[in-house]
Protein backbone atom coordinates (compact mmCIF):
# COMPACT_ATOMS: atom_id res chain seq x y z
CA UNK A 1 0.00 0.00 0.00
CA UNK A 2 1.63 3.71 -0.53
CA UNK A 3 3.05 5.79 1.74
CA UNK A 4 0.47 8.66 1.48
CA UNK A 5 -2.63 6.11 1.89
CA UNK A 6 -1.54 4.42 5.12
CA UNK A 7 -0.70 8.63 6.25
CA UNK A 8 -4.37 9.41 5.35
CA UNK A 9 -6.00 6.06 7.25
CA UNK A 10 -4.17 6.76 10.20
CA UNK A 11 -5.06 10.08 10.45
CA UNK A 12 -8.63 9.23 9.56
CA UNK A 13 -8.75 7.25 12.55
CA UNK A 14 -6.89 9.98 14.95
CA UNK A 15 -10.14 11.61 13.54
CA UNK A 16 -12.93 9.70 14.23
CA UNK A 17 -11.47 9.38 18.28
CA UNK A 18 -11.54 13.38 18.30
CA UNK A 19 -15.08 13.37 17.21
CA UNK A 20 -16.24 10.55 19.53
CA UNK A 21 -14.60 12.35 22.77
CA UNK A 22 -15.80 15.33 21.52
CA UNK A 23 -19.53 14.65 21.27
CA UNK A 24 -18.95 12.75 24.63
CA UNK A 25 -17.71 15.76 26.37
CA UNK A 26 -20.97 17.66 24.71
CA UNK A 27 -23.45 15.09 26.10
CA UNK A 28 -21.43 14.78 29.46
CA UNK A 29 -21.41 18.70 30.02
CA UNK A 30 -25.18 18.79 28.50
CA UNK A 31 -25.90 16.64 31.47
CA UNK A 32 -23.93 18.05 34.20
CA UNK A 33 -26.02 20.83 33.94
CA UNK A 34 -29.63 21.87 35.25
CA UNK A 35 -32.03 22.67 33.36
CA UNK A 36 -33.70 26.63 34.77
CA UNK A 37 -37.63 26.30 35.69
CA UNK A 38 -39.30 29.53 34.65
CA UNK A 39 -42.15 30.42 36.99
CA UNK A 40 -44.83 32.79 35.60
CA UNK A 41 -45.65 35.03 38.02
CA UNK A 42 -49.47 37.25 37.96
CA UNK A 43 -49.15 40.66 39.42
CA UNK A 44 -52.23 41.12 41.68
CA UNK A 45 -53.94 45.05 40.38
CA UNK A 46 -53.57 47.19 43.48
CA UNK A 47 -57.45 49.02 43.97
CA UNK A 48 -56.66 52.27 45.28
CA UNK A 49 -58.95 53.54 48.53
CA UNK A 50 -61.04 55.33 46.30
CA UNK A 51 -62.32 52.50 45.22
CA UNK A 52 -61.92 49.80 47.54
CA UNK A 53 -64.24 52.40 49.92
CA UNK A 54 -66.15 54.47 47.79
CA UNK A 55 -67.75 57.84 49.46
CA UNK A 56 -70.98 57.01 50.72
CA UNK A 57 -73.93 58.50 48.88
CA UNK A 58 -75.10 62.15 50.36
CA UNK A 59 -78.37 64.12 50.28
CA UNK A 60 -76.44 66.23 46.95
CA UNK A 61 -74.71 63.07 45.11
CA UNK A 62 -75.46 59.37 44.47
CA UNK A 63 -71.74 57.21 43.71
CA UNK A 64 -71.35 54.51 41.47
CA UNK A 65 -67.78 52.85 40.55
CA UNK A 66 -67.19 50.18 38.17
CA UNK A 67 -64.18 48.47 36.08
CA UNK A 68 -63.71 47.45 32.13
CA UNK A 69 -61.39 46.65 29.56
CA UNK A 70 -61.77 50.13 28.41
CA UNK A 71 -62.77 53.82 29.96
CA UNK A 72 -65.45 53.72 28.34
CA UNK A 73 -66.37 50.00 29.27
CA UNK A 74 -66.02 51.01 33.13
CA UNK A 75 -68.21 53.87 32.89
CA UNK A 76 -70.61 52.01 31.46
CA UNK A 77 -69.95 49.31 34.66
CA UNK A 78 -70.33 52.19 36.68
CA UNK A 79 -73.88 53.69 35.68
CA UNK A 80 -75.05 49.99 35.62
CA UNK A 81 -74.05 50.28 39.09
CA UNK A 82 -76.00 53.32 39.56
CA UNK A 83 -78.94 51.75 37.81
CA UNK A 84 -79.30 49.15 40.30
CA UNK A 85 -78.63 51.08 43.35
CA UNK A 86 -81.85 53.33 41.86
CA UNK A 87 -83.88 49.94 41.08
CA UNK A 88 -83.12 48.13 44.86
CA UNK A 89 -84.12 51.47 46.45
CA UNK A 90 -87.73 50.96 45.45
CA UNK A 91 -88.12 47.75 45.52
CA UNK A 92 -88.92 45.42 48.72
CA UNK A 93 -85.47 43.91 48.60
CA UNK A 94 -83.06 46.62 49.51
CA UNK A 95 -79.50 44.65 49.62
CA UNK A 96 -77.58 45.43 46.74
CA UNK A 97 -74.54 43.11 46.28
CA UNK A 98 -71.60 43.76 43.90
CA UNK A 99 -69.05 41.58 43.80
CA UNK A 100 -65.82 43.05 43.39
CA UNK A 101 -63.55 42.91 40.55
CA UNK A 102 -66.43 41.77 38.73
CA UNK A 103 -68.85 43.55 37.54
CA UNK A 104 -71.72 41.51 37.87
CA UNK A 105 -74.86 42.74 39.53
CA UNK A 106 -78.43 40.28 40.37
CA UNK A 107 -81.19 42.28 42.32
CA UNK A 108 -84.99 41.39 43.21
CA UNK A 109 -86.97 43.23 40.92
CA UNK A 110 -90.63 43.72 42.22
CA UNK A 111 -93.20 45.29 39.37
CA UNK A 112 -97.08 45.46 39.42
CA UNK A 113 -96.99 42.68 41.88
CA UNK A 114 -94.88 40.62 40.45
CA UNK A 115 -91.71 39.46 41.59
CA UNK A 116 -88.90 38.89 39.17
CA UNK A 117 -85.08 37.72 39.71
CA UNK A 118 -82.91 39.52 36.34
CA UNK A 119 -79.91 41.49 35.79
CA UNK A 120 -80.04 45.05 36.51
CA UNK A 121 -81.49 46.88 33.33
CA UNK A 122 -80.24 49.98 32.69
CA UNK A 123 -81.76 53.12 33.64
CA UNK A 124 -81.15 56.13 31.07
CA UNK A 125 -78.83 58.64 33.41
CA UNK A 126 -77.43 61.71 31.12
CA UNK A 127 -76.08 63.77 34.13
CA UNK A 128 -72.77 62.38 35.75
CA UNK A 129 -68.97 63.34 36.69
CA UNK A 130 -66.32 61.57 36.98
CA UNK A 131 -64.51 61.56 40.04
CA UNK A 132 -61.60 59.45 39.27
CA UNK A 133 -60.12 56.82 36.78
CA UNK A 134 -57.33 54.76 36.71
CA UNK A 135 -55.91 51.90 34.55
CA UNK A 136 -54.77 49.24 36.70
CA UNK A 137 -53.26 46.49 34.49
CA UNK A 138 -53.84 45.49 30.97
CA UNK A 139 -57.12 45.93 29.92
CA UNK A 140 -58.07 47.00 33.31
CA UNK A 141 -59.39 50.21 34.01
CA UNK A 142 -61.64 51.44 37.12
CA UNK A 143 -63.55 54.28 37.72
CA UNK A 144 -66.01 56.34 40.31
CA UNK A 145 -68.91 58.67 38.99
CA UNK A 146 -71.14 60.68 40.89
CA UNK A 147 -74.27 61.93 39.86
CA UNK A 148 -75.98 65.15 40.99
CA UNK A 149 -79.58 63.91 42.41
CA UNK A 150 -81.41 67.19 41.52
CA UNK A 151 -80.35 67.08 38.13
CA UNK A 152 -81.38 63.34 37.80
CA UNK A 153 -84.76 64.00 39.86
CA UNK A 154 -85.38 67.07 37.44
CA UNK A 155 -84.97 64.53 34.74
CA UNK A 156 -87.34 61.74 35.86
CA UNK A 157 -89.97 64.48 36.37
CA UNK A 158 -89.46 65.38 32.97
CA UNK A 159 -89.73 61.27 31.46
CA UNK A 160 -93.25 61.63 33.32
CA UNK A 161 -94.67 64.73 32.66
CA UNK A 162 -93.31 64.02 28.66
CA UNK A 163 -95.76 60.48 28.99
CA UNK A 164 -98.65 62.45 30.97
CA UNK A 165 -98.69 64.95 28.02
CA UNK A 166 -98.40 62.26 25.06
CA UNK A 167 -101.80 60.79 26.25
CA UNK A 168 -104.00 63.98 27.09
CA UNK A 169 -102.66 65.55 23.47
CA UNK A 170 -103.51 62.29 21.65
CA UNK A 171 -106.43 63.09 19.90
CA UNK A 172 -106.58 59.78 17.92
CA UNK A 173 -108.09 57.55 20.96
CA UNK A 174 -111.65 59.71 20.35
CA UNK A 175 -111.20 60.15 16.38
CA UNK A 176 -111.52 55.99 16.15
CA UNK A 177 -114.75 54.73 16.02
CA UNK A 178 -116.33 53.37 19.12
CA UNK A 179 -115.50 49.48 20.01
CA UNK A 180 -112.02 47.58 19.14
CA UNK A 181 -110.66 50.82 17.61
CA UNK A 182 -110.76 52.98 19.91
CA UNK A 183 -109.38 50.18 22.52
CA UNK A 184 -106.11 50.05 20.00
CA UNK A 185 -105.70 53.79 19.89
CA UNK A 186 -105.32 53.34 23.78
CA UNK A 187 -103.57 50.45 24.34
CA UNK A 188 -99.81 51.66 22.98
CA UNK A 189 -100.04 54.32 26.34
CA UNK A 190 -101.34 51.50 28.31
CA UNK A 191 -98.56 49.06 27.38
CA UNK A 192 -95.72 51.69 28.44
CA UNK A 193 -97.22 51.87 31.60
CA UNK A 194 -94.67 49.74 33.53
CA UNK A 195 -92.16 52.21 32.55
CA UNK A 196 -93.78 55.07 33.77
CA UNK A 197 -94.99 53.10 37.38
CA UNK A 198 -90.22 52.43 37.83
CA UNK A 199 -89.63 56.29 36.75
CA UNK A 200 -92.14 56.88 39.19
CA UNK A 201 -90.90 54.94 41.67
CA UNK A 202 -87.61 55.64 41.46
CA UNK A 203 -88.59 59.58 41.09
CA UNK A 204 -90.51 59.16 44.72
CA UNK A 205 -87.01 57.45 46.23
CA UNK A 206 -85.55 60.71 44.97
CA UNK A 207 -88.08 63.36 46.32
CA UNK A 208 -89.40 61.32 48.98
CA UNK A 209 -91.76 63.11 50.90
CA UNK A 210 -90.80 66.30 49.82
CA UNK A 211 -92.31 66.87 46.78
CA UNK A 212 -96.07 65.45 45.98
CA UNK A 213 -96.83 62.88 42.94
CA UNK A 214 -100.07 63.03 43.42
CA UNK A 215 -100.69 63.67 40.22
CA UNK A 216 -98.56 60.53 38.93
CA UNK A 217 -100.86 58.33 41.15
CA UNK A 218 -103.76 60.03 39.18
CA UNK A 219 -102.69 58.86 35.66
CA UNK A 220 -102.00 56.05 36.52
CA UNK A 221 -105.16 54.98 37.84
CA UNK A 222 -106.71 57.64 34.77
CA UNK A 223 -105.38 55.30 32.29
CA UNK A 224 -105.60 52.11 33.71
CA UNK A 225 -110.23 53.21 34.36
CA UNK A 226 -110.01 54.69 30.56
CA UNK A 227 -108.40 51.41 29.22
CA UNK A 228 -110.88 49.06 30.92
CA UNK A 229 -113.90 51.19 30.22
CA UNK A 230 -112.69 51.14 26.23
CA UNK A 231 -112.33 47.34 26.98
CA UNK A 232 -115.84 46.89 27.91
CA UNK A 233 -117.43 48.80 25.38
CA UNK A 234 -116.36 46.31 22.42
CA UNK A 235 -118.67 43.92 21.46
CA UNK A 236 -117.99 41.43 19.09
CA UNK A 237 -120.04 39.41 16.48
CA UNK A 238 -117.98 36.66 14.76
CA UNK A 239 -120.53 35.25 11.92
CA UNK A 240 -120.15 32.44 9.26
CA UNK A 241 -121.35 30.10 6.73
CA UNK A 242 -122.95 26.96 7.64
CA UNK A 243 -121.00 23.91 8.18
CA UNK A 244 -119.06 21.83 10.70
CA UNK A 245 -115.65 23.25 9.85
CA UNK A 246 -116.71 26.70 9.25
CA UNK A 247 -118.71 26.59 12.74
CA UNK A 248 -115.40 25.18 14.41
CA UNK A 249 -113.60 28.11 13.12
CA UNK A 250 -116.11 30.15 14.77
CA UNK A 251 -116.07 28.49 18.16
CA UNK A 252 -111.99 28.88 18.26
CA UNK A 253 -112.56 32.74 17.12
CA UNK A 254 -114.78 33.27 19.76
CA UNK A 255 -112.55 31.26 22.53
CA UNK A 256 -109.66 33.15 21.74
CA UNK A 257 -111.86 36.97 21.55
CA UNK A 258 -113.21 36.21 25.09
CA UNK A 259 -109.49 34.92 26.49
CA UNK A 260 -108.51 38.51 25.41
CA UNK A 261 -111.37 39.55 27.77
CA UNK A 262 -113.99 40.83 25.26
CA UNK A 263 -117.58 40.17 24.80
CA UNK A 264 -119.08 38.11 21.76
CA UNK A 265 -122.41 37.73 20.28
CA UNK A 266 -123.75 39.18 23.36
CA UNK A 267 -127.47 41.26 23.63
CA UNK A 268 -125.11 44.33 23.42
CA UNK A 269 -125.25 46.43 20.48
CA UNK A 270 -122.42 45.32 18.25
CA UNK A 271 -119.54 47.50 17.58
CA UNK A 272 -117.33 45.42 15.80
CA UNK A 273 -118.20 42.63 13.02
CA UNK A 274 -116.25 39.85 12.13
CA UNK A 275 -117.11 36.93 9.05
CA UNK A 276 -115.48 34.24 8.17
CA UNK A 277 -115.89 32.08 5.11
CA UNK A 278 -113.67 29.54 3.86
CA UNK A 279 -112.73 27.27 0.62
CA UNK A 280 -111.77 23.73 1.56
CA UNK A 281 -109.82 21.59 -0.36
CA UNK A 282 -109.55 17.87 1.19
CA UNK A 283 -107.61 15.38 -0.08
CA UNK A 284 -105.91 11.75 1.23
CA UNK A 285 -102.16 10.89 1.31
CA UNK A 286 -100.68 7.60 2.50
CA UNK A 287 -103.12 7.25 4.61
CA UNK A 288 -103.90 10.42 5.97
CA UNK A 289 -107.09 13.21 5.68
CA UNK A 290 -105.49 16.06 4.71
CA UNK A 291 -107.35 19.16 5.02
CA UNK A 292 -106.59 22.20 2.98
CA UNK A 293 -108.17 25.69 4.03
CA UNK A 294 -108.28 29.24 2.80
CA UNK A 295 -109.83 31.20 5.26
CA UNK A 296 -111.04 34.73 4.79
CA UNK A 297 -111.43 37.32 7.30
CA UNK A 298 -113.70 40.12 6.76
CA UNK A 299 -113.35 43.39 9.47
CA UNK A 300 -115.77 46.24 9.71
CA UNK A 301 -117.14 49.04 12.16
CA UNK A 302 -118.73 52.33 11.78
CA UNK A 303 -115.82 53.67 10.43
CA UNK A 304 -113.01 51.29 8.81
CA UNK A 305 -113.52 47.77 6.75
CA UNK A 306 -110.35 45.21 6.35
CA UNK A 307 -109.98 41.86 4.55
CA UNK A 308 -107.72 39.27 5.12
CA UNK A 309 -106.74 35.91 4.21
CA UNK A 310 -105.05 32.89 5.98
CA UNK A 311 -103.93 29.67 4.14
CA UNK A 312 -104.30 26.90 6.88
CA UNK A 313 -103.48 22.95 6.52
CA UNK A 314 -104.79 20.09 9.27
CA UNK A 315 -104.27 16.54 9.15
CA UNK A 316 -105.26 13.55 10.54
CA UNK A 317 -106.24 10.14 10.44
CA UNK A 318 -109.39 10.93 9.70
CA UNK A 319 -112.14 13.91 9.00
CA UNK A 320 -112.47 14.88 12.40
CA UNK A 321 -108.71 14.68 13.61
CA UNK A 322 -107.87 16.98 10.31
CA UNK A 323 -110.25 19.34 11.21
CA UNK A 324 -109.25 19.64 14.90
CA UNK A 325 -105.70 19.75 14.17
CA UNK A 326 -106.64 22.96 11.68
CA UNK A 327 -108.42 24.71 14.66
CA UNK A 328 -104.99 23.84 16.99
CA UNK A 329 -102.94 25.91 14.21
CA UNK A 330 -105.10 28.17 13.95
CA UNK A 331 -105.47 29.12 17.05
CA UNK A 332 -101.53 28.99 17.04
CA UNK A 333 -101.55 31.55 14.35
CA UNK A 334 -104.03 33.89 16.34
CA UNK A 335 -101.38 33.77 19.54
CA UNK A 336 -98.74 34.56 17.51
CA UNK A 337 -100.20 37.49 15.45
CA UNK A 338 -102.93 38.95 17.95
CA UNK A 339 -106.30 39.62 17.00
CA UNK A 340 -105.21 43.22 15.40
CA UNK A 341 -103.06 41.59 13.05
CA UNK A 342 -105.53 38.53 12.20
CA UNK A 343 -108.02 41.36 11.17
CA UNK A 344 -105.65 43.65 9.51
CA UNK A 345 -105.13 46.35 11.76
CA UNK A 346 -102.14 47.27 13.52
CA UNK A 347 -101.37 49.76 16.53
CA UNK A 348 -100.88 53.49 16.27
């Protein structure tokens, strides 16, 4: 063998050794040493004293504080706050709990004698200064509002003297004719009285004995007389064609008319008329009676005169379970649209 190739095997081989203690000295000293543990640490937010212990609420100022991603988020926390502190105050439960760092508020809500567990709902407040902010961590921010209570008592006065006003200027309850009419024309300021009885209620928590609402008390119970009294004075006549189905169709009109508390085909003189006539179209599938129905709905009173129609489909085993299940959806249909929008007519 030459010279120069024994030279290169032997130093080939010096090679190879080098590498071998080399990459055991790596794996020795990779073992010798420790691997570091890194410990995530959370800093805590420190709550300043302003808001840990807020300033109690004074005969001039009413204190809410509250905490959000944003400024804008904890001001919004904070006249939630506010909100409920107004809604416990005239309610029968008075112990408001907020639980801190949280944001989350649960009250007993107690409303034309009914009682209620829900979230706080907001209650519109426009008049409010900030007393202090301050972001706390990332995404963190607190803050404390106060509100001036004669501004926000002037204000409540002024939601119900605005809904006072908007029924004795509405001139439309009297331009309807007598009967169902003129009970829609009334309803819309009937329906927003639950509003008006928490502004009120809150406004008297404001004023307290103060100030009188006696004239409050007297709309209310203005309203509530006028919207009974329009109540009574409908009276209904549903009429239709002979004929089993068409007579069912009258008996589940008139069920649902006198669940809604008016009067039917009584002696009264009739204010409002109601006919129905239909087109049937039966047929049988796999078994099944299969019952078809256009029904028509014809409106009038002294004044007004609607029309309209309802496509309706029962089925059944036979005749008289098709024509049951029709009335069931039918009467489905009347819960779901109200009588108003069955005859055509819709609310002011």
């Amino acid at each position: 063998m030459p010279r120069y190739l024994c030279n290169y095997s032997h130093l080939s081989r010096i090679g190879l050794a080098l590498s071998a203690s080399l990459v055991g000295l790596s794996l020795t000293g990779c073992q010798s040493v420790p691997i570091e543990q890194i410990t995530t640490i959370e800093a805590t937010p420190t709550y300043p004293g302003w808001y840990q212990s807020p300033p109690a609420d004074s005969q001039a100022y009413l204190y809410g504080m509250g905490e959000g991603k944003t400024a804008s988020a904890a001001t919004k926390d904070a006249l939630s706050y506010l909100s409920a502190k107004l809604s416990v105050s005239v309610t029968s439960k008075t112990d408001l709990q907020k639980t801190l760092h949280t944001g989350v508020y649960e009250y007993q809500n107690t409303n034309l004698n009914k009682t209620i567990s829900t979230q706080v709902k907001d209650i519109e407040i426009n008049h409010f200064e900030q007393v202090n902010m301050k972001q706390i961590a990332y995404q963190k921010f607190i803050v404390l509002i106060k509100v001036d209570k004669r501004k926000l008592t002037h204000s409540f006065q002024q939601k119900l003297s605005t809904q006072v006003q908007a029924f004795q200027q509405d001139k439309r309850i009297q331009q309807q004719a007598k009967g169902y009419a003129q009970y829609l024309a009334i309803l819309p300021h009937y329906l927003a009285l639950p509003k008006f009885q928490s502004n009120l209620a809150i406004y008297k928590s404001l004023v307290g004995k103060t100030v009188s609402s006696h004239q409050f008390d007297q709309f209310i119970k203005k309203l509530d007389d006028n919207t009974f009294a329009k109540k009574q004075a409908v009276h209904f006549s549903v009429q239709t064609q002979p004929g089993s189905v068409n007579h069912s169709f009258k008996s589940t009109l008139t069920h649902y008319i006198q669940q809604q508390g008016f009067q039917v085909n009584s002696k009264q003189i009739t204010t409002d008329t109601i006919k129905l006539s239909t087109y049937l179209n039966p047929t049988q599938a796999e078994g099944f009676y299969i019952l078809r129905t256009r029904l028509k709905v014809s409106y009038t009173n002294s004044q007004t005169k609607t029309t309209n129609q309802l496509n309706l489909k029962g089925q059944g085993l036979n005749k008289k379970q098709a024509t049951a299940n029709l009335q069931s959806k039918f009467y489905q249909q009347l819960e779901q649209q109200g009588l108003n929008k069955m005859l055509g007519l819709s609310l002011p």
